[in-house]
Protein backbone atom coordinates (compact mmCIF):
# COMPACT_ATOMS: atom_id res chain seq x y z
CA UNK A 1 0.00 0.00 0.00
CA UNK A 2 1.30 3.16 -1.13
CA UNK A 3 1.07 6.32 1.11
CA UNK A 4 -0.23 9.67 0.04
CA UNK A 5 1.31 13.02 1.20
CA UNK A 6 -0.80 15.81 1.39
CA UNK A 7 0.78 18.73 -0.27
CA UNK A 8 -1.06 22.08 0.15
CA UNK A 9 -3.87 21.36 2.90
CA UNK A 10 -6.75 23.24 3.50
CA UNK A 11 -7.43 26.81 4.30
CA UNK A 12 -7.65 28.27 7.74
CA UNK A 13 -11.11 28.63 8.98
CA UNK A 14 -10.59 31.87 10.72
CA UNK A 15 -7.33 33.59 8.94
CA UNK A 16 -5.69 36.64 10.65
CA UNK A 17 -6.79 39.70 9.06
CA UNK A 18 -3.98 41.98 7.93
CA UNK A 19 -3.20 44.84 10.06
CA UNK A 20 -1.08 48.63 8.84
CA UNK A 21 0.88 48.66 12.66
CA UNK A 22 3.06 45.50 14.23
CA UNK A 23 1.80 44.79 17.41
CA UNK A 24 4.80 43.85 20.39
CA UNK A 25 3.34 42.58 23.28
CA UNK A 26 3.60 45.01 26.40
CA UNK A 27 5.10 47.77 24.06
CA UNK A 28 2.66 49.00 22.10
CA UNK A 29 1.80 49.21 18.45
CA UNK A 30 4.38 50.40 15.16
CA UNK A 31 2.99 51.50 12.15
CA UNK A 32 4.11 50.18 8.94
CA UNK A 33 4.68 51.68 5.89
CA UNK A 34 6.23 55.42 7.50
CA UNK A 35 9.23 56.84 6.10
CA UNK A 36 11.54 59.72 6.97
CA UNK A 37 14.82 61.24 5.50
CA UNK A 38 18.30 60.38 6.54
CA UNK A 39 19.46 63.09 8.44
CA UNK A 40 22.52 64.67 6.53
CA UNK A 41 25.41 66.60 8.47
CA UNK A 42 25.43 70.39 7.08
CA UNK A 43 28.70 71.97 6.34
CA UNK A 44 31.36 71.72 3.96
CA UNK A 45 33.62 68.90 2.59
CA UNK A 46 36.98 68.70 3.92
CA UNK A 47 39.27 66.27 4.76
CA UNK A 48 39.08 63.96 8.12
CA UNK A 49 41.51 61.89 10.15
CA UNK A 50 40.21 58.68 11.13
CA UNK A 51 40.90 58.19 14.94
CA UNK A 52 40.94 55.07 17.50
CA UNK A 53 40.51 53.07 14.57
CA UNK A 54 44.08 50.73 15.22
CA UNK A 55 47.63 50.46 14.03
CA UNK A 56 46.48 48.99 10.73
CA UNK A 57 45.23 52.29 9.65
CA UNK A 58 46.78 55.01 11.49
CA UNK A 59 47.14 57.99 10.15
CA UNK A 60 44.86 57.45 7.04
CA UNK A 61 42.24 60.12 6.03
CA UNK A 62 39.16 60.63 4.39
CA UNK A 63 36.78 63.19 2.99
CA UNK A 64 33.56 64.05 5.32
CA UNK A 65 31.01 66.64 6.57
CA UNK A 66 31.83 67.90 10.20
């Protein structure tokens, strides 16, 4: 006797409706969907030393806002 394997099932009776906000339990609710701009630094371009980043770079520079 061969055995069958069911493949797709049968739908939900009661599906979750979809919802615009993700819900964390004991935190509160955060909407999906909201955007903002990435906040920019204002000034000029000039060159930068990178610091504390090790021995393996020391002393190199780059060119960034202030």
């Amino acid at each position: 006797m061969k055995g069958r394997v069911k493949t797709h099932g049968s739908t939900p009776k009661n599906p979750p409706k979809a919802v615009p906000y993700a819900d964390i339990k004991d935190q509160g609710r955060i909407p999906y969907g909201k955007t903002a701009d990435a906040p920019m630094a204002s000034g000029k371009l000039h060159k930068v030393k990178v610091r504390g980043a090790g021995a393996a770079i020391k002393g190199t520079s780059y060119m960034g806002y202030s």
